[in-house]
PDB file of N, CA and C in Angstrom:
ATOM      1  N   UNK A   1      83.106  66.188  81.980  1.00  0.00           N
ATOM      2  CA  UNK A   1      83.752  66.685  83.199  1.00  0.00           C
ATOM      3  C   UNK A   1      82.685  66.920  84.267  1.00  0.00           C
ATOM      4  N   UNK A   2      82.781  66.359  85.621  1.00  0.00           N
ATOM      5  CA  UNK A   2      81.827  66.478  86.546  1.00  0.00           C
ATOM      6  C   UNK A   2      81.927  67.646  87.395  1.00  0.00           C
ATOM      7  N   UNK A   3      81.741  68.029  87.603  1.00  0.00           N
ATOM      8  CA  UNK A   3      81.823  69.438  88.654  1.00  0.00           C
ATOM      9  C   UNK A   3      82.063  69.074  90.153  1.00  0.00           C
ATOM     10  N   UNK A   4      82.608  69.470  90.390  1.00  0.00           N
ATOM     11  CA  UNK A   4      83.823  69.652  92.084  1.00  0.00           C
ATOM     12  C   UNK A   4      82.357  69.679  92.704  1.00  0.00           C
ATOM     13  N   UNK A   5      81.913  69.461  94.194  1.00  0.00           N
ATOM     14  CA  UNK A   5      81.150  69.454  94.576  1.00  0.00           C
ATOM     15  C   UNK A   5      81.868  69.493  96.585  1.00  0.00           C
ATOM     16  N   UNK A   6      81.334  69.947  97.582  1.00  0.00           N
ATOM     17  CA  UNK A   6      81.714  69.490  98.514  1.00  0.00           C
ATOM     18  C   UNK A   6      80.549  69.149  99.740  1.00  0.00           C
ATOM     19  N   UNK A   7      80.691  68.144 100.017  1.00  0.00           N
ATOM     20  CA  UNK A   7      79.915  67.122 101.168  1.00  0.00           C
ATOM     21  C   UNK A   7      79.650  67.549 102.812  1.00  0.00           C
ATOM     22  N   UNK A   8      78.762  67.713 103.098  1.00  0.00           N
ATOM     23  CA  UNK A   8      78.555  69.019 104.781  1.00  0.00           C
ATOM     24  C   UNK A   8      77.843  67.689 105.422  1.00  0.00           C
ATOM     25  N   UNK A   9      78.202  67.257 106.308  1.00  0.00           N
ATOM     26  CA  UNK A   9      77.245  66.179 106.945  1.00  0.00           C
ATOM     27  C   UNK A   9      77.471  65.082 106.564  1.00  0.00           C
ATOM     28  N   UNK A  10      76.494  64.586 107.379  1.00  0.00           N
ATOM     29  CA  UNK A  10      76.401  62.672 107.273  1.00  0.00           C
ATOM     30  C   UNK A  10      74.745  62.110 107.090  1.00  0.00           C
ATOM     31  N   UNK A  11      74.450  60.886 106.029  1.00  0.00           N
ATOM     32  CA  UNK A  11      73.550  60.901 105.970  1.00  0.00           C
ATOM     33  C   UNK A  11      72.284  61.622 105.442  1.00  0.00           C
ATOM     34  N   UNK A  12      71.367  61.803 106.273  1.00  0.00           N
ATOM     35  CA  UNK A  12      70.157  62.440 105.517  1.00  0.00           C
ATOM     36  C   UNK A  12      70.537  64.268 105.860  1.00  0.00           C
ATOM     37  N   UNK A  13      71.035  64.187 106.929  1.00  0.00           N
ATOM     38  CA  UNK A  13      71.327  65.464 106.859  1.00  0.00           C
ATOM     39  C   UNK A  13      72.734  66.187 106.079  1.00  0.00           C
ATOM     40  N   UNK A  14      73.204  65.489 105.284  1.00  0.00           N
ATOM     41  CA  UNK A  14      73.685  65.603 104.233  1.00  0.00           C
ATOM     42  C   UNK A  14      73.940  66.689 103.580  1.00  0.00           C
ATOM     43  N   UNK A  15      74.850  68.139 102.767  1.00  0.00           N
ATOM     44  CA  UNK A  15      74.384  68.761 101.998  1.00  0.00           C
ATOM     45  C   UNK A  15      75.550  68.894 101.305  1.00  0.00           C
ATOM     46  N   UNK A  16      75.385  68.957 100.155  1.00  0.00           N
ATOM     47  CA  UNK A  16      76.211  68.806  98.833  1.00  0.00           C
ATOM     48  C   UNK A  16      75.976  70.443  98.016  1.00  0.00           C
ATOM     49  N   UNK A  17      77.202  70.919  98.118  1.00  0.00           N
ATOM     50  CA  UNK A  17      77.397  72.201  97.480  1.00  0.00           C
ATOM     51  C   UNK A  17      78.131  72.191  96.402  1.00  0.00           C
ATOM     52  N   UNK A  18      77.951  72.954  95.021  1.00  0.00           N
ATOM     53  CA  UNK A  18      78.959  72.770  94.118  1.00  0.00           C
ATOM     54  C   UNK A  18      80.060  73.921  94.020  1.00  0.00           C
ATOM     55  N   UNK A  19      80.547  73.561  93.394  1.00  0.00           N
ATOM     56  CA  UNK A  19      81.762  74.406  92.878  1.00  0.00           C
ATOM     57  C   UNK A  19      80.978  75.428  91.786  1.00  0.00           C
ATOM     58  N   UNK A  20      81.371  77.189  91.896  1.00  0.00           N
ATOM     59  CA  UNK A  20      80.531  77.547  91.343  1.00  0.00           C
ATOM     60  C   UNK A  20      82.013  78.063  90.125  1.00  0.00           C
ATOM     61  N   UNK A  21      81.483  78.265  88.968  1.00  0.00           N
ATOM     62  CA  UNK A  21      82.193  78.310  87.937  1.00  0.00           C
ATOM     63  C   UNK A  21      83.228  79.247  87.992  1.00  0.00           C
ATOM     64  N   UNK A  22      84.054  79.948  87.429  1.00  0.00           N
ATOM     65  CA  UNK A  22      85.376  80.897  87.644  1.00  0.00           C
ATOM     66  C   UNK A  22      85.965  81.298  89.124  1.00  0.00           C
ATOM     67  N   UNK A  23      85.444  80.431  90.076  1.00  0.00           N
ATOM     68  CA  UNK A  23      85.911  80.704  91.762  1.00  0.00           C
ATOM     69  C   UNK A  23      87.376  79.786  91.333  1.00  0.00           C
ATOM     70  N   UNK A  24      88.188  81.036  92.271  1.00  0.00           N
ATOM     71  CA  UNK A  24      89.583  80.372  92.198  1.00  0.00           C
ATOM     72  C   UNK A  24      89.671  79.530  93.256  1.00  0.00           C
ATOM     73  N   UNK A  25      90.771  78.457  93.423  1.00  0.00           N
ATOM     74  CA  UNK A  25      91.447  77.790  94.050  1.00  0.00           C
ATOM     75  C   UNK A  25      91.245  78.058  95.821  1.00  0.00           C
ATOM     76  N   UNK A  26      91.387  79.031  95.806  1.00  0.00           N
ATOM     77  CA  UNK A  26      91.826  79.702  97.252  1.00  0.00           C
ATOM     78  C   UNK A  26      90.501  80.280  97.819  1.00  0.00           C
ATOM     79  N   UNK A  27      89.974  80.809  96.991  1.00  0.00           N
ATOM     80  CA  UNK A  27      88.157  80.608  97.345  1.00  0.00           C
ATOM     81  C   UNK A  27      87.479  79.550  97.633  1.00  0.00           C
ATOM     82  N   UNK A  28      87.678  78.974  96.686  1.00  0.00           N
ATOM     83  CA  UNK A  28      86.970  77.720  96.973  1.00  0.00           C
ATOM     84  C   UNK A  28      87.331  76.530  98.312  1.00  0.00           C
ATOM     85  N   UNK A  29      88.677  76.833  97.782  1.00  0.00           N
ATOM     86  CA  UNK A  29      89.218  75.821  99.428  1.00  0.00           C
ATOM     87  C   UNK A  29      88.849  76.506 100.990  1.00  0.00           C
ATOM     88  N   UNK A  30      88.940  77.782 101.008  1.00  0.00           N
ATOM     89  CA  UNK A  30      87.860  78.759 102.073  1.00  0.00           C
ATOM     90  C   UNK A  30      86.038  78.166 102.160  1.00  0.00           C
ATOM     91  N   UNK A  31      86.127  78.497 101.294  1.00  0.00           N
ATOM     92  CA  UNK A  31      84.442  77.970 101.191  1.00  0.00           C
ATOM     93  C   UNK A  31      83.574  76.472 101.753  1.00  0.00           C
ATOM     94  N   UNK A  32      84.660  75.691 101.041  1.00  0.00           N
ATOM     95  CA  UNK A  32      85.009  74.143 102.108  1.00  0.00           C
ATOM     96  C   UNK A  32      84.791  74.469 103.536  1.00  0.00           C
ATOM     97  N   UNK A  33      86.052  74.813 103.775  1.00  0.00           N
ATOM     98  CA  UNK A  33      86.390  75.325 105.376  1.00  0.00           C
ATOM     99  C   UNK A  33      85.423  75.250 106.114  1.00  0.00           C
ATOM    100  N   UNK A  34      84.698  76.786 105.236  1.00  0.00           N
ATOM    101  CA  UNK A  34      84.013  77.431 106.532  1.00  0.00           C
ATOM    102  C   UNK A  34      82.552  76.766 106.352  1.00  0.00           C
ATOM    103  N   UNK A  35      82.318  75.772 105.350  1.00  0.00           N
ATOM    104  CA  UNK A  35      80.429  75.317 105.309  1.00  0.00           C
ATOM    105  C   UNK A  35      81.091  73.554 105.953  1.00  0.00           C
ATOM    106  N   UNK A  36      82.195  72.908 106.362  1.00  0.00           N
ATOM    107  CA  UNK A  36      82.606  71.933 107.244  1.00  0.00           C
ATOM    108  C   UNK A  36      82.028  72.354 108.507  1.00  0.00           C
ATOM    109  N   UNK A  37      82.797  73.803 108.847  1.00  0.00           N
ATOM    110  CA  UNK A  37      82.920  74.465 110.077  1.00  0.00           C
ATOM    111  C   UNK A  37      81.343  75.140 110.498  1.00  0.00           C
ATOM    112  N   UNK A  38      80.561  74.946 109.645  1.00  0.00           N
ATOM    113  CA  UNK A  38      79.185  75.858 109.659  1.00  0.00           C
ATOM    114  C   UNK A  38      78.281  75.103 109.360  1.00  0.00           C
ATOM    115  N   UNK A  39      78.166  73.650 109.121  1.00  0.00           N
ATOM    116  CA  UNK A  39      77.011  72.854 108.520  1.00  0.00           C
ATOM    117  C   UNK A  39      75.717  73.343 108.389  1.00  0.00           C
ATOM    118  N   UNK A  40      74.934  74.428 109.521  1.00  0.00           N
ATOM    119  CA  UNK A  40      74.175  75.252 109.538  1.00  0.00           C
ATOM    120  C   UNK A  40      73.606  76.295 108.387  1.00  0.00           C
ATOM    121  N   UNK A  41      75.349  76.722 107.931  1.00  0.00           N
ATOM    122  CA  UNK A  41      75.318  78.086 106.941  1.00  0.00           C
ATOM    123  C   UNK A  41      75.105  77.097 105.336  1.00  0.00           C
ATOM    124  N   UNK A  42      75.775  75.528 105.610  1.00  0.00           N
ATOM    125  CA  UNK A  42      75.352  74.978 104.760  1.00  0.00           C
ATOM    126  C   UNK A  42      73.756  74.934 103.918  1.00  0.00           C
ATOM    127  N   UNK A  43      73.208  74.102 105.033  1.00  0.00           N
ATOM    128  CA  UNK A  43      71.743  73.645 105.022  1.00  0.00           C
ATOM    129  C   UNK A  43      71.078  75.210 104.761  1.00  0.00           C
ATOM    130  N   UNK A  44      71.181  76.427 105.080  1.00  0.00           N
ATOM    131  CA  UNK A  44      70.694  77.371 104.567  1.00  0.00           C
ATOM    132  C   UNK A  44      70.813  77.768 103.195  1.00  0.00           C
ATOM    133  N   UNK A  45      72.199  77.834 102.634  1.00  0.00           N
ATOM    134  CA  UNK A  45      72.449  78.039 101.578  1.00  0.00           C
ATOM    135  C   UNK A  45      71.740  77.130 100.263  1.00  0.00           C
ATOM    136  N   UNK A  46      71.215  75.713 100.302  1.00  0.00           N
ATOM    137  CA  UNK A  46      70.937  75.272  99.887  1.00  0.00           C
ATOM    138  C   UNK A  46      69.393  74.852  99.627  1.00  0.00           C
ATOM    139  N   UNK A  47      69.333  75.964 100.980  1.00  0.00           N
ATOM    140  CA  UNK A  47      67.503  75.722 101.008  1.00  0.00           C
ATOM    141  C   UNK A  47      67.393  77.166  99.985  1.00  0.00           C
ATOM    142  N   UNK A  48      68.202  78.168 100.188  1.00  0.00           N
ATOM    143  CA  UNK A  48      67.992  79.338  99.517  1.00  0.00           C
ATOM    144  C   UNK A  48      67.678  78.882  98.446  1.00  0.00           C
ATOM    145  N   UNK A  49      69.040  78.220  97.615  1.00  0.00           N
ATOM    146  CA  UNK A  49      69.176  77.742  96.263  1.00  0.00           C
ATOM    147  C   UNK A  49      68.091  77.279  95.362  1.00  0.00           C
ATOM    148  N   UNK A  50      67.212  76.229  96.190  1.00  0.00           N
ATOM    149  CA  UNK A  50      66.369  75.810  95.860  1.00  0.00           C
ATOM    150  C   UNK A  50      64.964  76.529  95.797  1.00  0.00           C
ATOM    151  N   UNK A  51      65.254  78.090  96.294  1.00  0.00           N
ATOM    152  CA  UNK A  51      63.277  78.947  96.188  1.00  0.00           C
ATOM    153  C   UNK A  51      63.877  79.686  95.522  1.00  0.00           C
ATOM    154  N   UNK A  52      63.052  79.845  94.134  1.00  0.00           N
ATOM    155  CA  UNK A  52      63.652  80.801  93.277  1.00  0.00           C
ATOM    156  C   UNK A  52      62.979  82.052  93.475  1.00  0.00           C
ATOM    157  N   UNK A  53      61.569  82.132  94.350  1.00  0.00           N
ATOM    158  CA  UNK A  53      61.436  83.245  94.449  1.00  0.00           C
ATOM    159  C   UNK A  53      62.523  84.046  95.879  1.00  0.00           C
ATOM    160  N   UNK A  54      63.121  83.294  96.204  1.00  0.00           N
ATOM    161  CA  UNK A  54      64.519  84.348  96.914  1.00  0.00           C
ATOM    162  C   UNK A  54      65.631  84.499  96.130  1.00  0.00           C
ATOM    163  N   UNK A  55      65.705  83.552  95.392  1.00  0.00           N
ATOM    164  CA  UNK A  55      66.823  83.850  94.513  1.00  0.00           C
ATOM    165  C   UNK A  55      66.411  84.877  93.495  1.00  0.00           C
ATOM    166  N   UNK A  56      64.901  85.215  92.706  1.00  0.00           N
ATOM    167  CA  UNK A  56      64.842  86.066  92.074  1.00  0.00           C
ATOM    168  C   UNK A  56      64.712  87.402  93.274  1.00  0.00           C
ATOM    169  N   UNK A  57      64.375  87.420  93.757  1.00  0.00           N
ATOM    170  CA  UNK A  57      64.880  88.695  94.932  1.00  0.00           C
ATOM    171  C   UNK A  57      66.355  89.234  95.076  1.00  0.00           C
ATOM    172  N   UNK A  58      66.988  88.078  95.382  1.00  0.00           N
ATOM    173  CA  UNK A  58      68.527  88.764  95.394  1.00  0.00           C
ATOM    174  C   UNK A  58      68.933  88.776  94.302  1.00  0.00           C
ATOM    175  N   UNK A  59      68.881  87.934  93.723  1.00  0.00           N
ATOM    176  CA  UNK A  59      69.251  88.904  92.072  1.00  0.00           C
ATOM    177  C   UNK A  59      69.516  90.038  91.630  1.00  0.00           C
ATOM    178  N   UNK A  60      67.650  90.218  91.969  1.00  0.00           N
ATOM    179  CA  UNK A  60      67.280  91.608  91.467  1.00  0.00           C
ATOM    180  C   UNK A  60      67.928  92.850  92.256  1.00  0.00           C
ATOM    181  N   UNK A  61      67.903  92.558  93.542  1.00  0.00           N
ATOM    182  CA  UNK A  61      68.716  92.957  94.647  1.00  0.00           C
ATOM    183  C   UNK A  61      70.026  93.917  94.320  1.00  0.00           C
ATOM    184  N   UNK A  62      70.917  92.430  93.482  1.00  0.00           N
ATOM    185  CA  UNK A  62      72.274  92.751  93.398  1.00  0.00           C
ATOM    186  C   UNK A  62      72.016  93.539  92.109  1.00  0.00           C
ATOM    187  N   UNK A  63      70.964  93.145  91.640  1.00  0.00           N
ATOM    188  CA  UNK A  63      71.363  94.763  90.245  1.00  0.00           C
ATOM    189  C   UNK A  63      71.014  95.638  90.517  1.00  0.00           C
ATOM    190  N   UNK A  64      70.237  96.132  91.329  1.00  0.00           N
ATOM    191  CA  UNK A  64      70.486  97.473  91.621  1.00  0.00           C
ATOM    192  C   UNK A  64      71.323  98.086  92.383  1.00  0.00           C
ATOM    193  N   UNK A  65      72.273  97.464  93.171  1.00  0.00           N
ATOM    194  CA  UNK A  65      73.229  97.759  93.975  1.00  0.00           C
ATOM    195  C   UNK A  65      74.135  97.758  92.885  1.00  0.00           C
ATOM    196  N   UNK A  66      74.506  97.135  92.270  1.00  0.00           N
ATOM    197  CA  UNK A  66      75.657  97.243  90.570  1.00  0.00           C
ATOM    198  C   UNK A  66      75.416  98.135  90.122  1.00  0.00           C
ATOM    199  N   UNK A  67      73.782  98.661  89.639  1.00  0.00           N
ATOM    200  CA  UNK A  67      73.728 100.001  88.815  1.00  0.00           C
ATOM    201  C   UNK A  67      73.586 100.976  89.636  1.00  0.00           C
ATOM    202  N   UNK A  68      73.599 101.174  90.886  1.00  0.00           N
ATOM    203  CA  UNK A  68      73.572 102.693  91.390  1.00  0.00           C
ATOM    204  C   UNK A  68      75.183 102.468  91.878  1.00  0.00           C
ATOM    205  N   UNK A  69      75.498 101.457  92.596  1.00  0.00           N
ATOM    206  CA  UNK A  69      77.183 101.647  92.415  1.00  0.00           C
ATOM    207  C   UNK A  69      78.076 102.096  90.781  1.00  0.00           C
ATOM    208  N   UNK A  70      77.898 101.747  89.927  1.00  0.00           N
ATOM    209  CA  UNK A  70      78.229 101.926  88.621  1.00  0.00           C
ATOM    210  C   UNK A  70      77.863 103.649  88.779  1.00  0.00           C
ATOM    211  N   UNK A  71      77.133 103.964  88.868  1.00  0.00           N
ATOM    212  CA  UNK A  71      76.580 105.391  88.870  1.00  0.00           C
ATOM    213  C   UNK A  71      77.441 106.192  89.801  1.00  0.00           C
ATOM    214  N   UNK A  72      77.266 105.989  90.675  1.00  0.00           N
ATOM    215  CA  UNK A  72      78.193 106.820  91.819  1.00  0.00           C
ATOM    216  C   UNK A  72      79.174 106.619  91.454  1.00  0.00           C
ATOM    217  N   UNK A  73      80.340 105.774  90.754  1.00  0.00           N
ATOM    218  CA  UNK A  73      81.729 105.764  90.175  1.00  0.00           C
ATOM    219  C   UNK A  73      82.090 106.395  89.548  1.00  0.00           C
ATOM    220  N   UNK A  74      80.540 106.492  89.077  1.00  0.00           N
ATOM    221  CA  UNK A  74      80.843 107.472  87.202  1.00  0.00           C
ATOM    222  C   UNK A  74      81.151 108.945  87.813  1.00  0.00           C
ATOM    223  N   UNK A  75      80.518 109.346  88.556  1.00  0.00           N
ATOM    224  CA  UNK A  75      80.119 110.410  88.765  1.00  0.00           C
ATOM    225  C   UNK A  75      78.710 111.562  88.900  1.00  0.00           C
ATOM    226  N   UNK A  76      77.705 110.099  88.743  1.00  0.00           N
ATOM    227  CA  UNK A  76      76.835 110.667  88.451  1.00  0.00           C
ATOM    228  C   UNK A  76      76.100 111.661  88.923  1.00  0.00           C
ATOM    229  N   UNK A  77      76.307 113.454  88.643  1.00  0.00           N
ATOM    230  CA  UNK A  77      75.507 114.320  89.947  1.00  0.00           C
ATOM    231  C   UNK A  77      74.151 113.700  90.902  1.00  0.00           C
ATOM    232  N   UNK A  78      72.961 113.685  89.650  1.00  0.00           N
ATOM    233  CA  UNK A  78      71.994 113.302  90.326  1.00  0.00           C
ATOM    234  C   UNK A  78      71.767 112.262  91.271  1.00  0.00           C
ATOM    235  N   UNK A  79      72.362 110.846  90.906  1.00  0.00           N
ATOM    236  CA  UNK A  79      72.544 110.189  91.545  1.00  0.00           C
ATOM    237  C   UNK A  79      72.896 110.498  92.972  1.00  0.00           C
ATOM    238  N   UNK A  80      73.921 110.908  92.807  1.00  0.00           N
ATOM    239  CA  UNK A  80      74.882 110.790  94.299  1.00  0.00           C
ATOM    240  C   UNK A  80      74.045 112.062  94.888  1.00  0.00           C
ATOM    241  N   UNK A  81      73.840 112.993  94.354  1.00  0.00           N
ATOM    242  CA  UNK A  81      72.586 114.008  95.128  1.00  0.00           C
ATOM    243  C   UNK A  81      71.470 113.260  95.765  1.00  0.00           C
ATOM    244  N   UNK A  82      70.874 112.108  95.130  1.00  0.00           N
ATOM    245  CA  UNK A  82      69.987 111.489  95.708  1.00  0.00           C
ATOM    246  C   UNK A  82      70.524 110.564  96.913  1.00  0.00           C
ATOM    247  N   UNK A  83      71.522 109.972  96.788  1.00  0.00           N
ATOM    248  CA  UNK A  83      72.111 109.230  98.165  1.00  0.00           C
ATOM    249  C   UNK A  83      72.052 109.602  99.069  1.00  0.00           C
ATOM    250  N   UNK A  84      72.527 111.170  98.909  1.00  0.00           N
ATOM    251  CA  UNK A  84      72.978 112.350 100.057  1.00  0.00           C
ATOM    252  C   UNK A  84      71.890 112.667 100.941  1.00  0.00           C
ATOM    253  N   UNK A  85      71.264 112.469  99.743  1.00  0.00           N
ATOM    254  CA  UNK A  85      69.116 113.188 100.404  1.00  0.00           C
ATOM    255  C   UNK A  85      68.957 111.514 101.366  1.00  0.00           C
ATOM    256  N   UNK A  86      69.194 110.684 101.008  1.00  0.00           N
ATOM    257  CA  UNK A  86      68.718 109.585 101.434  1.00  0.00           C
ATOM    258  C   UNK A  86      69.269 109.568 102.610  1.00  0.00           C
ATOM    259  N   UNK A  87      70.691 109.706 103.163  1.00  0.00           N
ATOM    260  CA  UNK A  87      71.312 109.569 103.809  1.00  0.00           C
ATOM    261  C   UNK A  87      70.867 110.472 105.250  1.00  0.00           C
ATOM    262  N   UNK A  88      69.760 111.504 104.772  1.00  0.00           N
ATOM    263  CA  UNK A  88      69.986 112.759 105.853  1.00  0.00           C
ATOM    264  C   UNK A  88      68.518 112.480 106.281  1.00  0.00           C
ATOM    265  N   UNK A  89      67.711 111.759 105.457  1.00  0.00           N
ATOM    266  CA  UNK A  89      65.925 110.978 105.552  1.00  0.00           C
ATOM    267  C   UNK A  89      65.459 110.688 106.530  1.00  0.00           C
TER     268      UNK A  89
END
């Protein structure tokens, strides 16, 4: 099975995005849309893709935004005491 892929451009300026795995239907057909409508946001996205030292940045990025969000859900006093402090910094 080949993977869905969608086509931004013509030629060398070209950029080919894939379909990323469990994106529904209605996401994905958005996503089309708006990198047709953005060829720009294309060619960025794909330059990202390709430096892994930005991709290991946002990564890392998004886990700590997961685990201090996870935390503040929970309830965590200290945590959210520390936000508060951050917030007033």
């Amino acid at each position: 099975m080949s993977a869905e892929t969608v086509t931004v451009g013509v030629g060398a300026d070209a950029v080919q995005v894939a379909r990323v795995p469990d994106i529904d239907d209605a996401t994905w057909a958005e996503l089309q849309e708006f990198l047709k409508s953005n060829p720009d946001q294309a060619k960025s996205l794909q330059k990202f893709a390709k430096d892994p030292e930005a991709m290991k940045g946002f990564l890392q990025t998004q886990a700590m935004a997961q685990h201090y969000q996870a935390k503040m859900e929970s309830g965590d006093s200290a945590v959210q005491d520390r936000m508060k402090a951050m917030e007033l910094d």
